[in-house]
Protein backbone atom coordinates (compact mmCIF):
# COMPACT_ATOMS: atom_id res chain seq x y z
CA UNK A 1 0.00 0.00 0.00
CA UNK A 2 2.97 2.32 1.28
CA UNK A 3 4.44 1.45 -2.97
CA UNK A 4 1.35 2.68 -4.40
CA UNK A 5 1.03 5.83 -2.50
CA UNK A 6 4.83 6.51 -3.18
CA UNK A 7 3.79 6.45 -6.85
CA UNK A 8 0.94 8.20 -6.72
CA UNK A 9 2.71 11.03 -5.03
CA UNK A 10 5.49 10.54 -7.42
CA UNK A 11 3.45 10.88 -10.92
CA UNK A 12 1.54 14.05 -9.08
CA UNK A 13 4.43 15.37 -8.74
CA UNK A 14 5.68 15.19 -11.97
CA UNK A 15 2.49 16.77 -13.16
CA UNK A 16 2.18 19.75 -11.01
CA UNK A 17 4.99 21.52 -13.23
CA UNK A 18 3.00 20.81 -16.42
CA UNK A 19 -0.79 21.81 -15.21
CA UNK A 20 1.64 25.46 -13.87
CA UNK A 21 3.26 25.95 -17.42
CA UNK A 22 -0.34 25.89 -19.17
CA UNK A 23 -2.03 28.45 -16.23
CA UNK A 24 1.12 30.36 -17.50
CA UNK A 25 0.34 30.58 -20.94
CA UNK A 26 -3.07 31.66 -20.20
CA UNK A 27 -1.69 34.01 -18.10
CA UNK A 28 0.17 35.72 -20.83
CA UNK A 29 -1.71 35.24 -23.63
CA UNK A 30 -4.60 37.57 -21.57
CA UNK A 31 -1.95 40.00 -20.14
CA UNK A 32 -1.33 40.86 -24.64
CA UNK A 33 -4.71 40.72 -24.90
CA UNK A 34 -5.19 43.52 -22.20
CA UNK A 35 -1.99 45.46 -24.01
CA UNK A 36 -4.40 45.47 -27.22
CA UNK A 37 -6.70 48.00 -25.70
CA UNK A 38 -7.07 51.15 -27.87
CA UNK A 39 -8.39 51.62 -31.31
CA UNK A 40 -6.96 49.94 -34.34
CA UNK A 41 -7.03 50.61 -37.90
CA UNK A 42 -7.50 47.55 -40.01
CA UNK A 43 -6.38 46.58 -43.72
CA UNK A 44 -9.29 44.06 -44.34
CA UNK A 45 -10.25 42.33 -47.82
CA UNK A 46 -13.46 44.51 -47.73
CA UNK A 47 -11.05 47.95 -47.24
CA UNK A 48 -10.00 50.03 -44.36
CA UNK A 49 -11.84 49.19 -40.96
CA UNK A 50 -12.03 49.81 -37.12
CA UNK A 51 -10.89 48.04 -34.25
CA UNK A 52 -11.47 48.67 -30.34
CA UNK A 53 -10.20 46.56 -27.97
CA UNK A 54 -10.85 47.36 -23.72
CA UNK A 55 -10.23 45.91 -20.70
CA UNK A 56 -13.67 45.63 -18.85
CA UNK A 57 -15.08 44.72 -15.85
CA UNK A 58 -12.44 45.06 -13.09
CA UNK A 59 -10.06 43.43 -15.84
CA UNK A 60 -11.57 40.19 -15.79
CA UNK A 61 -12.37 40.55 -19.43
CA UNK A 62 -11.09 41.76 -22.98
CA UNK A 63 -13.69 42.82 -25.33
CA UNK A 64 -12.49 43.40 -28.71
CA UNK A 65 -15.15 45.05 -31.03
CA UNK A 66 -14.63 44.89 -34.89
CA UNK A 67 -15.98 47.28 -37.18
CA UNK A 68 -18.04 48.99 -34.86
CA UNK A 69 -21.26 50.77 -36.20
CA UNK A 70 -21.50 49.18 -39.65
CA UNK A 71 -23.86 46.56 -40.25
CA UNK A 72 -21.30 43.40 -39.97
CA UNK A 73 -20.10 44.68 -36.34
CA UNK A 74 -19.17 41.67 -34.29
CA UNK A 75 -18.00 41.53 -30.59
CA UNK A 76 -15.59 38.93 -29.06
CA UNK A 77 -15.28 38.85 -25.18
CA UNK A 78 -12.37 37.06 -23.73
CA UNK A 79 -11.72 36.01 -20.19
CA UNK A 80 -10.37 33.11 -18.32
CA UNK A 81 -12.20 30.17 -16.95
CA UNK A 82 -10.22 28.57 -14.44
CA UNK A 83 -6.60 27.53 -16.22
CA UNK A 84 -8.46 28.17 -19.30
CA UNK A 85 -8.62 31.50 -21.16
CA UNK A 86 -11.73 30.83 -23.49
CA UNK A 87 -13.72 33.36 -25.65
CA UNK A 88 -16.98 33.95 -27.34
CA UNK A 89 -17.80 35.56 -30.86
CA UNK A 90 -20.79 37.34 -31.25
CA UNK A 91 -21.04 37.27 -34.71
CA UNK A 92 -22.55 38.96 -37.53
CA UNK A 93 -24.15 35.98 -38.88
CA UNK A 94 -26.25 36.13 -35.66
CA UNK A 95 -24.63 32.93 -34.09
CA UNK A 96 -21.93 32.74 -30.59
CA UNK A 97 -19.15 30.56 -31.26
CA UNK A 98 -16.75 29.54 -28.15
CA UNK A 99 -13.55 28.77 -28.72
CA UNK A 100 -10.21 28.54 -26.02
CA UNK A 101 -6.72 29.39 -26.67
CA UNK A 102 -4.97 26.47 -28.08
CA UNK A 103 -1.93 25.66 -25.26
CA UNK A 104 -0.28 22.98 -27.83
CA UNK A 105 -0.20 25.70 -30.82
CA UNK A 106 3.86 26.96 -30.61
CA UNK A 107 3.98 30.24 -29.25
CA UNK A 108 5.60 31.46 -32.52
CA UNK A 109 2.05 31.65 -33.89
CA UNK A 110 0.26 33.96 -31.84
CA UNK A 111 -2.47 33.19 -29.70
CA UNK A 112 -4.48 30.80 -31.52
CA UNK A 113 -8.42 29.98 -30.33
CA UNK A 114 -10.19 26.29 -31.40
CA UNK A 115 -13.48 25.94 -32.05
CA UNK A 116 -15.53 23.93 -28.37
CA UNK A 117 -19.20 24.88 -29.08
CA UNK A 118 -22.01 27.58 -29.79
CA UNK A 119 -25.05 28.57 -29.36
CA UNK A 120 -27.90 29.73 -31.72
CA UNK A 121 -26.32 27.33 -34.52
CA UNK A 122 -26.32 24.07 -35.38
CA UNK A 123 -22.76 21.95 -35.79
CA UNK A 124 -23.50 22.34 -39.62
CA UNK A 125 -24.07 26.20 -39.77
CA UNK A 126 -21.88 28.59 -40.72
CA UNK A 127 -19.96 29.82 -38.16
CA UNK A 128 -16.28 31.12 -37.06
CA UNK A 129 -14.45 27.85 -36.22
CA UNK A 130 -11.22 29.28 -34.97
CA UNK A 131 -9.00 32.54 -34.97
CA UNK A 132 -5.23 33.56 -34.70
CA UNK A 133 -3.76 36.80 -33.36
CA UNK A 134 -0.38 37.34 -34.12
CA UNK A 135 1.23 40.67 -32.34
CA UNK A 136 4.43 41.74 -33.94
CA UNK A 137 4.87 44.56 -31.64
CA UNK A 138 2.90 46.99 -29.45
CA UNK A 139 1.39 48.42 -32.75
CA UNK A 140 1.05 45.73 -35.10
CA UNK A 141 -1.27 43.05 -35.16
CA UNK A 142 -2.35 40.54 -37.75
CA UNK A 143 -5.63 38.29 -37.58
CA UNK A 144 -6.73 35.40 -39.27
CA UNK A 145 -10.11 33.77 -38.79
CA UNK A 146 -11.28 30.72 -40.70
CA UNK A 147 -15.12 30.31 -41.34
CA UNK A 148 -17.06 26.87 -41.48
CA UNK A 149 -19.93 25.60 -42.66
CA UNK A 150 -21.27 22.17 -43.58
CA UNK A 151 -18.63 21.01 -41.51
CA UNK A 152 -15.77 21.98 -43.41
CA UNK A 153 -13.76 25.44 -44.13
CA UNK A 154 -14.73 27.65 -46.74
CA UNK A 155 -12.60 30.69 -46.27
CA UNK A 156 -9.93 32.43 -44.29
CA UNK A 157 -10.05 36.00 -43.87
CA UNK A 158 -6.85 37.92 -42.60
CA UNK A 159 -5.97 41.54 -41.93
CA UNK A 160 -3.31 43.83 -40.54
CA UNK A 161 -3.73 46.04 -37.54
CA UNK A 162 -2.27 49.30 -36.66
CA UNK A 163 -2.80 51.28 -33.28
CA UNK A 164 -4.31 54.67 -33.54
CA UNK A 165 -2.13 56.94 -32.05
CA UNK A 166 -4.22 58.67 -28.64
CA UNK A 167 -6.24 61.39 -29.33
């Protein structure tokens, strides 16, 4: 009995470093999403759009509003959920993907979010199924997002961000 508590104790503690190294990367990935707030001017395949991104709600969230005030305005909240730093797309299409940050992705490509459910859609709809942020620097940012429908991707949309200066 004493053997299979050593063990157990053992292979814990060979985990604890791993389960810290992922809260980590959460940790981070939220701390440049909280850098992003300001406005942004976007290079998108439809032309030149707006960006906002603030820190809300005592900091516990990120909401990051695209092309505010036109009729394809979306909204995309991000906070953490435990270890997890998860978001939700309120988009155009009238549907709420979720998605978390993917911890296997290499850091090298951004912060990258997976597709883990929605609501008002079915698994067929079309829908966001996933999204990249890449910041170059404190005034550069590209996106990517990849839409889905019938189960399989039909397009990926990218664009170039760069921070207004204050007014």
């Amino acid at each position: 009995m004493a053997r299979a508590a050593t063990v157990v104790v053992a292979v814990a503690s060979l985990l604890l470093p791993v389960a810290a190294a992922a809260g980590e990367r959460e940790d981070q990935a939220f701390a440049q999403l909280k850098a992003l707030a300001g406005t942004w001017d976007a290079v998108t395949p439809n032309g030149p759009e707006t960006i906002v991104y603030r820190v809300a709600s005592a900091g516990s969230i990120v909401i990051e509003e695209m092309f505010p005030a036109t009729e394809h305005e979306m909204i995309t909240v991000y906070h953490r959920d435990g270890e997890r730093l998860v978001a939700t797309h309120y988009c155009a299409v009238g549907n709420q993907p979720r998605a978390a940050l993917d911890v296997s992705a290499p850091a090298s490509e951004g912060l990258r979010f997976a597709f883990t459910g929605g609501s008002n859609m079915k698994p067929e709809d079309g829908h966001i199924h996933g999204w990249s942020i890449q910041i170059a620097d404190a005034d550069h940012v590209e996106e990517r997002w990849t839409y889905w429908e019938g189960g399989t991707e039909q397009h990926s949309t990218a664009f170039t961000m760069t921070r207004r200066a204050a007014e």
